[in-house]
PDB file of N, CA and C in Angstrom:
ATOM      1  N   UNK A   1     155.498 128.825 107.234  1.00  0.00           N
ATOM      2  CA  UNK A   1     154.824 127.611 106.778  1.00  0.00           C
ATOM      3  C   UNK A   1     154.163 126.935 107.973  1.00  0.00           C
ATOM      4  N   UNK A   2     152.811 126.990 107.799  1.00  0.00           N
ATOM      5  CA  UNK A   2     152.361 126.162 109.050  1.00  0.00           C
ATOM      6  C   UNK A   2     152.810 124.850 109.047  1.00  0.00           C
ATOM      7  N   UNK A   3     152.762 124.281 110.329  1.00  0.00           N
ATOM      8  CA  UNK A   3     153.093 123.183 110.359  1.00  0.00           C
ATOM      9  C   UNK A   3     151.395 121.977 110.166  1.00  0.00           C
ATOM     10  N   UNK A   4     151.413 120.622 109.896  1.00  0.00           N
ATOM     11  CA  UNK A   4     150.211 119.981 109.808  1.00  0.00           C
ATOM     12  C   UNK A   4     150.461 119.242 111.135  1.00  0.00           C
ATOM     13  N   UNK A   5     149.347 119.369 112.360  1.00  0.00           N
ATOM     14  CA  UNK A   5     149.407 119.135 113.111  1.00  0.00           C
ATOM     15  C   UNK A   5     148.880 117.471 113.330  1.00  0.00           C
ATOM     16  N   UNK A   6     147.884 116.821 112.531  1.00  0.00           N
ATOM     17  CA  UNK A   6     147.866 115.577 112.451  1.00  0.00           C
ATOM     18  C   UNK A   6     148.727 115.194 111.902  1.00  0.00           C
ATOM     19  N   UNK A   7     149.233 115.224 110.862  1.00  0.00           N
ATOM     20  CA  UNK A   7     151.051 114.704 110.680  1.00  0.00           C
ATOM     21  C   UNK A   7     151.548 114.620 111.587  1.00  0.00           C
ATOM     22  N   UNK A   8     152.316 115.462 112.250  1.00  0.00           N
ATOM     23  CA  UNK A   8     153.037 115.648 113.505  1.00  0.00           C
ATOM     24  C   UNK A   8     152.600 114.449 114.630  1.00  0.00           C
ATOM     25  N   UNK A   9     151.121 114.905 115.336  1.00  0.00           N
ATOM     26  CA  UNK A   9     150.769 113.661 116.048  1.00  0.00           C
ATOM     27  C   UNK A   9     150.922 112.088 115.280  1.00  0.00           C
ATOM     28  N   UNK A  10     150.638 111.821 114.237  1.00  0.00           N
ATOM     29  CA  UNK A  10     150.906 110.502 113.760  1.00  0.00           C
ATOM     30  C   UNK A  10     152.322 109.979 113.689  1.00  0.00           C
ATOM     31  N   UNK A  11     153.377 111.000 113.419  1.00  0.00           N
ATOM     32  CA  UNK A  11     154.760 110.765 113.748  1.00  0.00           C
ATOM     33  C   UNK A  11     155.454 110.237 115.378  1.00  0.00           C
ATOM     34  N   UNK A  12     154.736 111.399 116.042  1.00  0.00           N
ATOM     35  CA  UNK A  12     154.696 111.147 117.251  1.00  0.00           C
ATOM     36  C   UNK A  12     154.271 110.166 117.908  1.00  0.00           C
ATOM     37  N   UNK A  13     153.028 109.262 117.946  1.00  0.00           N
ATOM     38  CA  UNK A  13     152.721 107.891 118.098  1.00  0.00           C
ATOM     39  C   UNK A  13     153.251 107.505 117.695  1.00  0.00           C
ATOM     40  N   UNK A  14     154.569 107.693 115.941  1.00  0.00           N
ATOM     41  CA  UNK A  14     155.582 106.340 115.477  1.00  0.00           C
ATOM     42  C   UNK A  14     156.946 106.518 116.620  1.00  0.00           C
ATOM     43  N   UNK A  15     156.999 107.164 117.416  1.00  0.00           N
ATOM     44  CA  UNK A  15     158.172 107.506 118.064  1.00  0.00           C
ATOM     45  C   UNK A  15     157.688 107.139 119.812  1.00  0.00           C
ATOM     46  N   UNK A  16     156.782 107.230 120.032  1.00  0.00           N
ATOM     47  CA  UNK A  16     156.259 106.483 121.154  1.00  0.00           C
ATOM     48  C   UNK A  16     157.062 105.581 121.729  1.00  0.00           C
ATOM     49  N   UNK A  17     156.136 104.719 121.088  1.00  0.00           N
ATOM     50  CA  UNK A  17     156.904 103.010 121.673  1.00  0.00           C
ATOM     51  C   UNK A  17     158.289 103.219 122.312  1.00  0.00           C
ATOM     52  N   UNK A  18     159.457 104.096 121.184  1.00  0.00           N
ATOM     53  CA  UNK A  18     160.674 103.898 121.626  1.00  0.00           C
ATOM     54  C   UNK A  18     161.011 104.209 123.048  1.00  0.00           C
ATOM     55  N   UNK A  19     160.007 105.520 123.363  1.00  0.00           N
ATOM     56  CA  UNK A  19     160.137 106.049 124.624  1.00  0.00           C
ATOM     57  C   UNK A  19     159.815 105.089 125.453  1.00  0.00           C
ATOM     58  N   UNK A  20     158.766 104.633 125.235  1.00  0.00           N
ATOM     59  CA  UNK A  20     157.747 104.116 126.307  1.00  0.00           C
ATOM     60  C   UNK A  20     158.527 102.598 126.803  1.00  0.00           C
ATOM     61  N   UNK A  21     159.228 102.248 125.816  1.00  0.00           N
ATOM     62  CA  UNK A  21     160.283 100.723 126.291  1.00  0.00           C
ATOM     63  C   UNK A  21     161.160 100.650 127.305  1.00  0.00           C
ATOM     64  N   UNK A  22     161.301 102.914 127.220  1.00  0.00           N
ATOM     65  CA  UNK A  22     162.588 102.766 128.470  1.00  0.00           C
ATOM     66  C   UNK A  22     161.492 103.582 129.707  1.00  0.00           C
ATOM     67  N   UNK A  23     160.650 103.457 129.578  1.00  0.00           N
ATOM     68  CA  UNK A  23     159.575 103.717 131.056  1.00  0.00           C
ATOM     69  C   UNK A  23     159.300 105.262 130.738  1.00  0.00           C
ATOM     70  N   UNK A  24     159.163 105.847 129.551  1.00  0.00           N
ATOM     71  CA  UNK A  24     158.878 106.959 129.593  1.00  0.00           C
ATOM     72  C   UNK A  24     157.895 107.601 128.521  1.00  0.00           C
ATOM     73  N   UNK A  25     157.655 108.697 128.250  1.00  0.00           N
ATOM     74  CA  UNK A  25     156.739 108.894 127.220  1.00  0.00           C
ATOM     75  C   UNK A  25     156.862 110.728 127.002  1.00  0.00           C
ATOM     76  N   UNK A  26     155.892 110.971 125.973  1.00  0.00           N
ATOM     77  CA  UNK A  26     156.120 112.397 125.877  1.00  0.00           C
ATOM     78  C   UNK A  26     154.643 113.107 125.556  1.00  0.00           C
ATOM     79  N   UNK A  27     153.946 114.091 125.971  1.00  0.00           N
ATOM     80  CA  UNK A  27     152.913 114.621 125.409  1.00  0.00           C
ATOM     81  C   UNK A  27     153.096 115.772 124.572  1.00  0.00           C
ATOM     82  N   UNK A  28     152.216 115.741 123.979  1.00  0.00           N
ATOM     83  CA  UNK A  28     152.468 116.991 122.871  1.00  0.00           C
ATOM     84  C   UNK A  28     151.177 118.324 123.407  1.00  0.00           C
ATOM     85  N   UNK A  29     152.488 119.376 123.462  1.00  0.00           N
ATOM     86  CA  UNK A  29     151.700 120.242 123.949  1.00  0.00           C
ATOM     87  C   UNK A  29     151.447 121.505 122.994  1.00  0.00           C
ATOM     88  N   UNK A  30     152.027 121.663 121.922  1.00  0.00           N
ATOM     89  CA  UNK A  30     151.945 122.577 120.651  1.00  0.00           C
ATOM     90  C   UNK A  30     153.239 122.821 119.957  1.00  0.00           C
ATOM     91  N   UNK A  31     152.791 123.506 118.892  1.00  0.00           N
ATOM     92  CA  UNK A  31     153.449 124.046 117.691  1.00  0.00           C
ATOM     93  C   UNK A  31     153.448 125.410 117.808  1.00  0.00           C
ATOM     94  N   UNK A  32     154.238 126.248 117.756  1.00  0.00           N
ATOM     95  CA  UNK A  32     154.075 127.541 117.378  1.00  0.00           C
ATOM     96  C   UNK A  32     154.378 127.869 115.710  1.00  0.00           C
ATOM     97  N   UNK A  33     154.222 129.344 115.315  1.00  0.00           N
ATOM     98  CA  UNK A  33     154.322 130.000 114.173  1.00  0.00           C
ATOM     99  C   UNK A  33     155.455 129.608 113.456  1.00  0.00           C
ATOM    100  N   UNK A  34     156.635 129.408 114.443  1.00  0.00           N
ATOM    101  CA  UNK A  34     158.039 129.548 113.491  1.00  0.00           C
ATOM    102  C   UNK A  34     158.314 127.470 113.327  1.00  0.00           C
ATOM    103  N   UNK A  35     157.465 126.952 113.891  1.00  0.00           N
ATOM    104  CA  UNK A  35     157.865 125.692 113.797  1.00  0.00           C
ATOM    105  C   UNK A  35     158.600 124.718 115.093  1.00  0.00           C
ATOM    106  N   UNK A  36     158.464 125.733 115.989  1.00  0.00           N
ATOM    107  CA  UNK A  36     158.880 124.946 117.324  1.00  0.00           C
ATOM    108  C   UNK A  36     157.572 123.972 117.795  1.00  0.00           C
ATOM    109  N   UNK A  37     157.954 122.771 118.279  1.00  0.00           N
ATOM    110  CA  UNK A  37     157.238 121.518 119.101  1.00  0.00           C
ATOM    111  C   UNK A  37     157.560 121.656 120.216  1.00  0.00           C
ATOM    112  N   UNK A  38     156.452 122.019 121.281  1.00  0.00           N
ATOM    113  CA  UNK A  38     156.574 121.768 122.362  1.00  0.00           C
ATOM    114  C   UNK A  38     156.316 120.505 122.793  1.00  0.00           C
ATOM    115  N   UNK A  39     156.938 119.911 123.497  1.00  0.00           N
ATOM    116  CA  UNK A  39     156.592 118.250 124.355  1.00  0.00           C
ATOM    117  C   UNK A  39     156.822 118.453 125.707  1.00  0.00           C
ATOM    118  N   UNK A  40     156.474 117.694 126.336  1.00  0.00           N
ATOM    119  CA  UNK A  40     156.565 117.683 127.924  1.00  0.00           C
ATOM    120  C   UNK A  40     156.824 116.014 128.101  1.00  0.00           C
ATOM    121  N   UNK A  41     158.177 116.488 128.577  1.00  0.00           N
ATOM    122  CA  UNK A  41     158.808 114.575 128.749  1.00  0.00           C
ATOM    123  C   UNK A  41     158.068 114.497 129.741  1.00  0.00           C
ATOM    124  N   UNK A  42     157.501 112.821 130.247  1.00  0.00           N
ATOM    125  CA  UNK A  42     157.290 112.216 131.140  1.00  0.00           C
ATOM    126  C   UNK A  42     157.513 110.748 131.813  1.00  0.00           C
ATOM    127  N   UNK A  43     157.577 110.261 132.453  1.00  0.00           N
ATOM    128  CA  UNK A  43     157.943 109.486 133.073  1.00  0.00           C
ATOM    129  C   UNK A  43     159.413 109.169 133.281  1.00  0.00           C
ATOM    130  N   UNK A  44     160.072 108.314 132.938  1.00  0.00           N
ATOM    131  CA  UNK A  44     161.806 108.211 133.445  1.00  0.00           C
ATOM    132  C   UNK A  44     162.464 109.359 132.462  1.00  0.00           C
ATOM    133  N   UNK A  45     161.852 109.890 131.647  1.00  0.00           N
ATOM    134  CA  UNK A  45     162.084 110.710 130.535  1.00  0.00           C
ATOM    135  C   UNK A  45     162.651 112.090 130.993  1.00  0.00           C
ATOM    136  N   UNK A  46     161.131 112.470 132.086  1.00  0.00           N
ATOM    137  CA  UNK A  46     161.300 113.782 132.797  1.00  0.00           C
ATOM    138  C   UNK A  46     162.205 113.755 133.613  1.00  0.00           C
ATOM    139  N   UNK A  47     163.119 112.841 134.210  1.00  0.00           N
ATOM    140  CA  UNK A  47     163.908 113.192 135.249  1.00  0.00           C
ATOM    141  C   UNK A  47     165.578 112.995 134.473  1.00  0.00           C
ATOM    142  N   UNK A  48     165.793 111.802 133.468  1.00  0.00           N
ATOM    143  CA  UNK A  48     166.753 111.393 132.642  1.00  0.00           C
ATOM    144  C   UNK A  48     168.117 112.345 131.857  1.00  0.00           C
ATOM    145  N   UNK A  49     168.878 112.613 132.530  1.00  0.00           N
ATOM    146  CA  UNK A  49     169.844 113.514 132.139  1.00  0.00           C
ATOM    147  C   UNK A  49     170.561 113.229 130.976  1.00  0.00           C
ATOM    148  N   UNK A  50     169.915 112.170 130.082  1.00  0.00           N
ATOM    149  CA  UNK A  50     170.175 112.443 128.616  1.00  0.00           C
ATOM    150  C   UNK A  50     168.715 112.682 127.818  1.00  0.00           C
ATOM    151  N   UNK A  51     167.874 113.018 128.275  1.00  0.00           N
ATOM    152  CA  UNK A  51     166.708 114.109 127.730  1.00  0.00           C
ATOM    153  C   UNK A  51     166.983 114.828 126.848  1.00  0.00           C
ATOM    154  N   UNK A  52     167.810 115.456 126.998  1.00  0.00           N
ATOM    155  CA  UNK A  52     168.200 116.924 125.644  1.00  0.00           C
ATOM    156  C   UNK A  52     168.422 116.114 124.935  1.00  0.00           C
ATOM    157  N   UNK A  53     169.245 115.313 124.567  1.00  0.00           N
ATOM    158  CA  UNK A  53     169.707 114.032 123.604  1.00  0.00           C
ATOM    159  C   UNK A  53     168.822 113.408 123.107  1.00  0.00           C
ATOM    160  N   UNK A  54     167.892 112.938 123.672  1.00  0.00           N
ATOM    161  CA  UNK A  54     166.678 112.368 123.172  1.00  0.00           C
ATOM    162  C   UNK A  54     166.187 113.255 122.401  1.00  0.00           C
ATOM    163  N   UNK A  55     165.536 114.541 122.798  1.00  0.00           N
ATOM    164  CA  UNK A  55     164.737 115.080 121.738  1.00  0.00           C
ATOM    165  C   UNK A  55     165.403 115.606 120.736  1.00  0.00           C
ATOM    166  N   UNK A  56     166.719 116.277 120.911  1.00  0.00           N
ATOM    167  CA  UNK A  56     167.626 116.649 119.570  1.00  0.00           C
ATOM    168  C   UNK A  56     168.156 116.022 118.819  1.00  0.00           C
ATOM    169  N   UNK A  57     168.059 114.735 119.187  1.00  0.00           N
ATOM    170  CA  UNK A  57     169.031 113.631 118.315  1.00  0.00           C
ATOM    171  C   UNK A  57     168.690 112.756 118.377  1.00  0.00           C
ATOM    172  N   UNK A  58     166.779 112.824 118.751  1.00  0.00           N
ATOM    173  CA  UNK A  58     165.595 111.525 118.449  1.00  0.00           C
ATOM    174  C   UNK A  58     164.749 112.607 117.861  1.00  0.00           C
ATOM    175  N   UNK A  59     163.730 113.287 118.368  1.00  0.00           N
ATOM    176  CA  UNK A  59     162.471 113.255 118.117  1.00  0.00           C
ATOM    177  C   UNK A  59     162.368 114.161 117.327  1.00  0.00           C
ATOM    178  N   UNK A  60     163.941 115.317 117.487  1.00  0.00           N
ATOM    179  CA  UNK A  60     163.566 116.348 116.469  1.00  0.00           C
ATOM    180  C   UNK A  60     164.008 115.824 115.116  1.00  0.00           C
ATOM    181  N   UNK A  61     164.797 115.180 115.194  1.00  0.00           N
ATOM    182  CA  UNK A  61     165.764 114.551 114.403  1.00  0.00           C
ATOM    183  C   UNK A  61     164.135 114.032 112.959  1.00  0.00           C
ATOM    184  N   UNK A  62     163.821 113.198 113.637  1.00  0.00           N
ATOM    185  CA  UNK A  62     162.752 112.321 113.145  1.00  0.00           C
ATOM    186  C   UNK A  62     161.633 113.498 112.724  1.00  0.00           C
ATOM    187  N   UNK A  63     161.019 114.685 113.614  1.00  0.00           N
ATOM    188  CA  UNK A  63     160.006 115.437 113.347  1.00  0.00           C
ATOM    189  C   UNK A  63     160.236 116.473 111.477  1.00  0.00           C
ATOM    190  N   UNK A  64     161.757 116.600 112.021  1.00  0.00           N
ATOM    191  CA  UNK A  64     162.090 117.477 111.078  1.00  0.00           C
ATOM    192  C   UNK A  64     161.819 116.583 109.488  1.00  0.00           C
ATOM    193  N   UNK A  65     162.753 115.035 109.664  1.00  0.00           N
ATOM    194  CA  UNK A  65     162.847 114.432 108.259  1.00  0.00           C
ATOM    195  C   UNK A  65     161.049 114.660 107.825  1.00  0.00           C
ATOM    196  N   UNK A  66     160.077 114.245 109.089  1.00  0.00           N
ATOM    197  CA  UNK A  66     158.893 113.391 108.331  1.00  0.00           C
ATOM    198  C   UNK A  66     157.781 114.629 108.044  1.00  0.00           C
ATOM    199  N   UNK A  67     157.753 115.809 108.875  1.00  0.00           N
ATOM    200  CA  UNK A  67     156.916 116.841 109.012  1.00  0.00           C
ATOM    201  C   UNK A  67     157.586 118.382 108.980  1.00  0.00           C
ATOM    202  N   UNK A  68     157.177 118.526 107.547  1.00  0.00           N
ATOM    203  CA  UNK A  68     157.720 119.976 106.911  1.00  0.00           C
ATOM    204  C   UNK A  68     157.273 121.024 108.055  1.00  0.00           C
ATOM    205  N   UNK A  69     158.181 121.972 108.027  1.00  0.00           N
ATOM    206  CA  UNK A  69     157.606 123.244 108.517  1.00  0.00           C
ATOM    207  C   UNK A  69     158.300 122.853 110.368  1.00  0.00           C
ATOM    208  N   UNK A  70     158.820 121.920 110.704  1.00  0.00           N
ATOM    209  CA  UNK A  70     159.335 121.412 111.849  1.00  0.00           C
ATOM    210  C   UNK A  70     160.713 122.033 112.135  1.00  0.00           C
ATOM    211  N   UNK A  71     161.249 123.609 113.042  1.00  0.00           N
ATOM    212  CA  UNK A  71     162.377 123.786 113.017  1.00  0.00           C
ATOM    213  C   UNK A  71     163.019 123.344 114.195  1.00  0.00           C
ATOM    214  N   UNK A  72     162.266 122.964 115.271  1.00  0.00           N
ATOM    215  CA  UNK A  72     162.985 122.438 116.507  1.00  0.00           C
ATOM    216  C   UNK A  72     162.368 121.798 117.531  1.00  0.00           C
ATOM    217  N   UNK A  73     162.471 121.349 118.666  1.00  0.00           N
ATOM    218  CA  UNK A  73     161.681 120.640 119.820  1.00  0.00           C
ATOM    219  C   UNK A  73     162.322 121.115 120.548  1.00  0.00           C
ATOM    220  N   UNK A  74     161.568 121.348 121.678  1.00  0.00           N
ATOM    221  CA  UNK A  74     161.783 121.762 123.504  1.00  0.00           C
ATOM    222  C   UNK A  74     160.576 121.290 123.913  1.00  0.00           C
ATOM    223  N   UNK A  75     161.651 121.101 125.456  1.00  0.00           N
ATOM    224  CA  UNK A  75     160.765 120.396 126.309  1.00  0.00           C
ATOM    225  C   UNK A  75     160.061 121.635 126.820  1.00  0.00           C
ATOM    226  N   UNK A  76     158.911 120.974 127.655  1.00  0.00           N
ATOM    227  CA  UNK A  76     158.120 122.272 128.539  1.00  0.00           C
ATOM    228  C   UNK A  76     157.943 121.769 130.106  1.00  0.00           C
ATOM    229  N   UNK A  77     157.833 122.174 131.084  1.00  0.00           N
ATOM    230  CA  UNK A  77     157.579 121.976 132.455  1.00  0.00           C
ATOM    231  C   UNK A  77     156.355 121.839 132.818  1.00  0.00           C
TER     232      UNK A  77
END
């Protein structure tokens, strides 16, 4: 199931802010076939040793409820 990639980005701007309050943010760098989101944490985000936490139990959390076809998030370097 492809994923809809303007969905996705519009979710992603609703999840913003949260990042961005604690000095950090995330870019979106793709989707593949099976439904993986790539992001690339940045700012206090990229260095933050509860990162994995954030995206598994924020962003995927959130990607999966709002945008079908969403099976996981990883970060990228």
């Amino acid at each position: 199931m492809a994923v809809d990639e303007e969905l996705l980005k519009q979710v992603l701007d609703a999840v913003r802010p949260s990042l961005q309050a604690d000095g950090g943010d995330c870019t979106y760098v793709g989707v593949d076939d099976d439904g993986v989101v790539s992001l690339e944490l940045t700012g206090a985000c990229a260095g933050c040793p509860m990162s994995q936490m954030t995206l598994s139990m924020g962003i995927e959390r959130i990607l999966k409820e709002h945008v079908p076809g969403v099976t996981r998030v990883e970060a990228v370097m």
